[in-house]
Protein backbone atom coordinates (compact mmCIF):
# COMPACT_ATOMS: atom_id res chain seq x y z
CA UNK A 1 -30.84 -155.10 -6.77
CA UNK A 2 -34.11 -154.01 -5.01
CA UNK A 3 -33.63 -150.30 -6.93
CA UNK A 4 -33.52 -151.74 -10.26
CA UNK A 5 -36.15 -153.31 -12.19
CA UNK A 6 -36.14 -155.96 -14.09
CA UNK A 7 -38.76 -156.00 -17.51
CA UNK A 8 -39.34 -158.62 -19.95
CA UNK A 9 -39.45 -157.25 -23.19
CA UNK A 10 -43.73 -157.57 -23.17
CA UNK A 11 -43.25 -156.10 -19.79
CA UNK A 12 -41.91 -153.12 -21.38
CA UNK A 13 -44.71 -152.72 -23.98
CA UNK A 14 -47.31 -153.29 -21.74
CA UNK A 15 -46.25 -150.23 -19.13
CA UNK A 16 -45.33 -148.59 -22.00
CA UNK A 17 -49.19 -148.88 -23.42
CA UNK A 18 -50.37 -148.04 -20.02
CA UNK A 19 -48.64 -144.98 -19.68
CA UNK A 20 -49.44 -143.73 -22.82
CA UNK A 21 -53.62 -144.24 -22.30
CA UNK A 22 -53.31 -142.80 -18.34
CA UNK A 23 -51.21 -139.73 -20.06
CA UNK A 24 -53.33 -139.33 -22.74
CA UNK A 25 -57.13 -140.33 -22.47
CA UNK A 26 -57.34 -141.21 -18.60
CA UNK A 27 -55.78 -137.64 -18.06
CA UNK A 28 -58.01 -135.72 -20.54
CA UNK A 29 -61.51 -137.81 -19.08
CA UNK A 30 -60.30 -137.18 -15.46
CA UNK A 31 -59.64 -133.86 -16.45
CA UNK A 32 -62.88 -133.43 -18.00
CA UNK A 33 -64.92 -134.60 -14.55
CA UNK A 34 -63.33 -132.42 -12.80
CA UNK A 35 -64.24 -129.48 -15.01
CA UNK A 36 -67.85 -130.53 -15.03
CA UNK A 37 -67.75 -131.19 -11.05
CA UNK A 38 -66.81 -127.58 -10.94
CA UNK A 39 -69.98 -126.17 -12.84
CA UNK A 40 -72.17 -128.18 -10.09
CA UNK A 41 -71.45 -125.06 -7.63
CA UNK A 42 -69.61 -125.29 -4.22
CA UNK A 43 -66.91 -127.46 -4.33
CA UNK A 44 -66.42 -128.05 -0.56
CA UNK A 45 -69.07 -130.55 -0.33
CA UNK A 46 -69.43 -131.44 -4.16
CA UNK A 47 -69.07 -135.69 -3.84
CA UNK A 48 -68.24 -135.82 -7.30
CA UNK A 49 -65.23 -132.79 -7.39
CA UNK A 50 -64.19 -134.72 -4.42
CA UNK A 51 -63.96 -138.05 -6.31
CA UNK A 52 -62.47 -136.77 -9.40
CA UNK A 53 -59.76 -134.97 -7.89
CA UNK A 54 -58.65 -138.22 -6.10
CA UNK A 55 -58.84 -140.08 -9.36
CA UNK A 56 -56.84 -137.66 -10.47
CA UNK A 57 -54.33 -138.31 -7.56
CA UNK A 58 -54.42 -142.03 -7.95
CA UNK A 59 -53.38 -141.72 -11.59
CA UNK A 60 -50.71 -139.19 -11.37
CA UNK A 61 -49.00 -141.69 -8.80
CA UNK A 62 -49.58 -144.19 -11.10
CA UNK A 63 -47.93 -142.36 -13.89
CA UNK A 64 -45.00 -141.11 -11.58
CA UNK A 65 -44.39 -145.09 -10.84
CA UNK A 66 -44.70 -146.77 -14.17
CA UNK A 67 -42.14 -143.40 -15.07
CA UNK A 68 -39.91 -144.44 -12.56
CA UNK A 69 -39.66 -148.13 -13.17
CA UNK A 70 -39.22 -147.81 -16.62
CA UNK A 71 -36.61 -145.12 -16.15
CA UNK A 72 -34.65 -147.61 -13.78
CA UNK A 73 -35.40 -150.65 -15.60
CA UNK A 74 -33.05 -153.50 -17.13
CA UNK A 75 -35.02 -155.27 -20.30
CA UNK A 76 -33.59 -158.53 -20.49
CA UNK A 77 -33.65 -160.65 -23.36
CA UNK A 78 -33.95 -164.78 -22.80
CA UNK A 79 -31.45 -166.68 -24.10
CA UNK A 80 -32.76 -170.08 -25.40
CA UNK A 81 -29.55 -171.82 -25.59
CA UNK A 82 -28.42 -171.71 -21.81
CA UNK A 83 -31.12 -174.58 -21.26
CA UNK A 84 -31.10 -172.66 -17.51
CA UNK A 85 -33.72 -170.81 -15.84
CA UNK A 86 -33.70 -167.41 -16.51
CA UNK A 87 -36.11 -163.90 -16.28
CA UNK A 88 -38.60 -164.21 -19.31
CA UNK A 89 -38.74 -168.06 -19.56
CA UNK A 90 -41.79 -170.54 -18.67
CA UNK A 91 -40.77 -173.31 -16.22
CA UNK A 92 -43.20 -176.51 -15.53
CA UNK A 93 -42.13 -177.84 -11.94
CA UNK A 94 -43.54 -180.99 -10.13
CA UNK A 95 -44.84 -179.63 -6.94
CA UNK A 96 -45.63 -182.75 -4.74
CA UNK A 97 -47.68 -184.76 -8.18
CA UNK A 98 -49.12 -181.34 -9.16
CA UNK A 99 -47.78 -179.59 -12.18
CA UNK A 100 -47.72 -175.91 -11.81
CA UNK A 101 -46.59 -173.60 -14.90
CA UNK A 102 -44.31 -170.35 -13.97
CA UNK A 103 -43.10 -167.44 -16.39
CA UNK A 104 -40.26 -165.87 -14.29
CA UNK A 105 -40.75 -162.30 -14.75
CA UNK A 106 -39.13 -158.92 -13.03
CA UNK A 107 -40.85 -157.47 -9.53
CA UNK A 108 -42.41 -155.03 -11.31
CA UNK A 109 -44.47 -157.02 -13.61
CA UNK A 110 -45.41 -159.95 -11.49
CA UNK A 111 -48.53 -161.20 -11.13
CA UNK A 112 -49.45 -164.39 -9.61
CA UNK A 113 -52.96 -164.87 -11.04
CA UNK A 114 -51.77 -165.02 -14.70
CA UNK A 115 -49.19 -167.44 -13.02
CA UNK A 116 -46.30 -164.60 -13.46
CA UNK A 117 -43.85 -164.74 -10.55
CA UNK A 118 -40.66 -162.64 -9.94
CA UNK A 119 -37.27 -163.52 -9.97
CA UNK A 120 -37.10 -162.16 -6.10
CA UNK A 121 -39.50 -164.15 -4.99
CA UNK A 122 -38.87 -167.41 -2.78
CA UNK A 123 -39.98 -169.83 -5.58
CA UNK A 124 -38.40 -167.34 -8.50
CA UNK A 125 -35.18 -166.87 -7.21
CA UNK A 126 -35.07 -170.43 -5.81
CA UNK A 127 -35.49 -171.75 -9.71
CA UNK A 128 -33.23 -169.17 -11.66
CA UNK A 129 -30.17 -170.86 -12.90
CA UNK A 130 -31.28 -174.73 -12.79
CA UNK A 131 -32.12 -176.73 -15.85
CA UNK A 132 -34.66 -179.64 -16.62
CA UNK A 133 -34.93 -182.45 -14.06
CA UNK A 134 -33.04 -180.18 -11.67
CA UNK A 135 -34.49 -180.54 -7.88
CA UNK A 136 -35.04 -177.25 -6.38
CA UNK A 137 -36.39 -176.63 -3.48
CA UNK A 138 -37.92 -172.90 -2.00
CA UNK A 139 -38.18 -171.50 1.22
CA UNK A 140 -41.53 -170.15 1.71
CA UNK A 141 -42.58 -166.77 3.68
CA UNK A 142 -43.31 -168.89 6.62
CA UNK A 143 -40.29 -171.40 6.45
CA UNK A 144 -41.72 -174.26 4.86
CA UNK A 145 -40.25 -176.29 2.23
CA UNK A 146 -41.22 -176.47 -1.02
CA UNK A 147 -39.66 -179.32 -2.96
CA UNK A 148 -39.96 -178.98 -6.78
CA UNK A 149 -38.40 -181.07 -9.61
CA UNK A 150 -38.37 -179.04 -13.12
CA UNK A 151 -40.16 -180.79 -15.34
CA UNK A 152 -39.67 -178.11 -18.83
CA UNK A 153 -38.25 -174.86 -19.74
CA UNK A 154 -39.78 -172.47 -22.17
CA UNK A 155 -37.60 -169.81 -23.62
């Protein structure tokens, strides 16, 4: 399953949106720099022609990606009756007395400071498929243990 993505629906939108600005403005004002680099005279040691052009790399790669995942990508739709942990929901889990707040997302749309984690990851895949008051526990990157008792499930 490591070729195929996995989107929420808002994951969708939100690569969608990005690709659209990075193809649209973010091409034409990268575009532009260059262009304006150029006028400044030789580009072999013109800092700024230099710069623009590997903006310009940086963001095709970016588009090429975000092209690829959502060309390879499986939108999946909660369903709020399984009372199970699935991609898309928000899961409260007791971590040792500490309550800690999850949305279980795809790979490509993790991100762990907005407290979205994917459904590959030790704690992610570890949860998918229990329901409330379920004891779970994850094997961390290092081995350790990581008891956790679900506490709610969001859908």
């Amino acid at each position: 399953m490591a070729d195929q993505n996995i989107l929420t629906e808002e994951g969708k939108q939100k690569l969608e949106d990005e690709l659209h600005y990075l193809e649209t403005e973010k091409r034409a004002e990268v575009g532009e720099r260059i262009r304006v680099a150029r006028e400044f005279g030789d580009i072999s040691e013109n800092s700024e022609y230099d710069d623009a052009k590997n903006e310009q790399g940086l963001m095709e790669a970016r588009i090429a990606e975000i092209t690829n995942i959502l060309a390879n990508a499986t939108v999946v739709a909660t369903s709020k009756r399984s009372g199970k942990v699935t991609v898309g929901c928000t899961v409260t889990v007791d971590m040792g007395g500490k309550q800690r707040d999850f949305t279980i997302v795809g790979a490509a749309e993790s991100d762990v400071r907005e407290g979205k984690i994917s459904n590959e990851s030790p704690v992610g895949a570890a949860l998918i498929g229990h329901k409330k008051g379920d004891e779970v526990t994850a094997i961390g990157p290092t081995g350790r243990e990581i008891p956790m008792t679900i506490v709610s499930i969001k859908h």
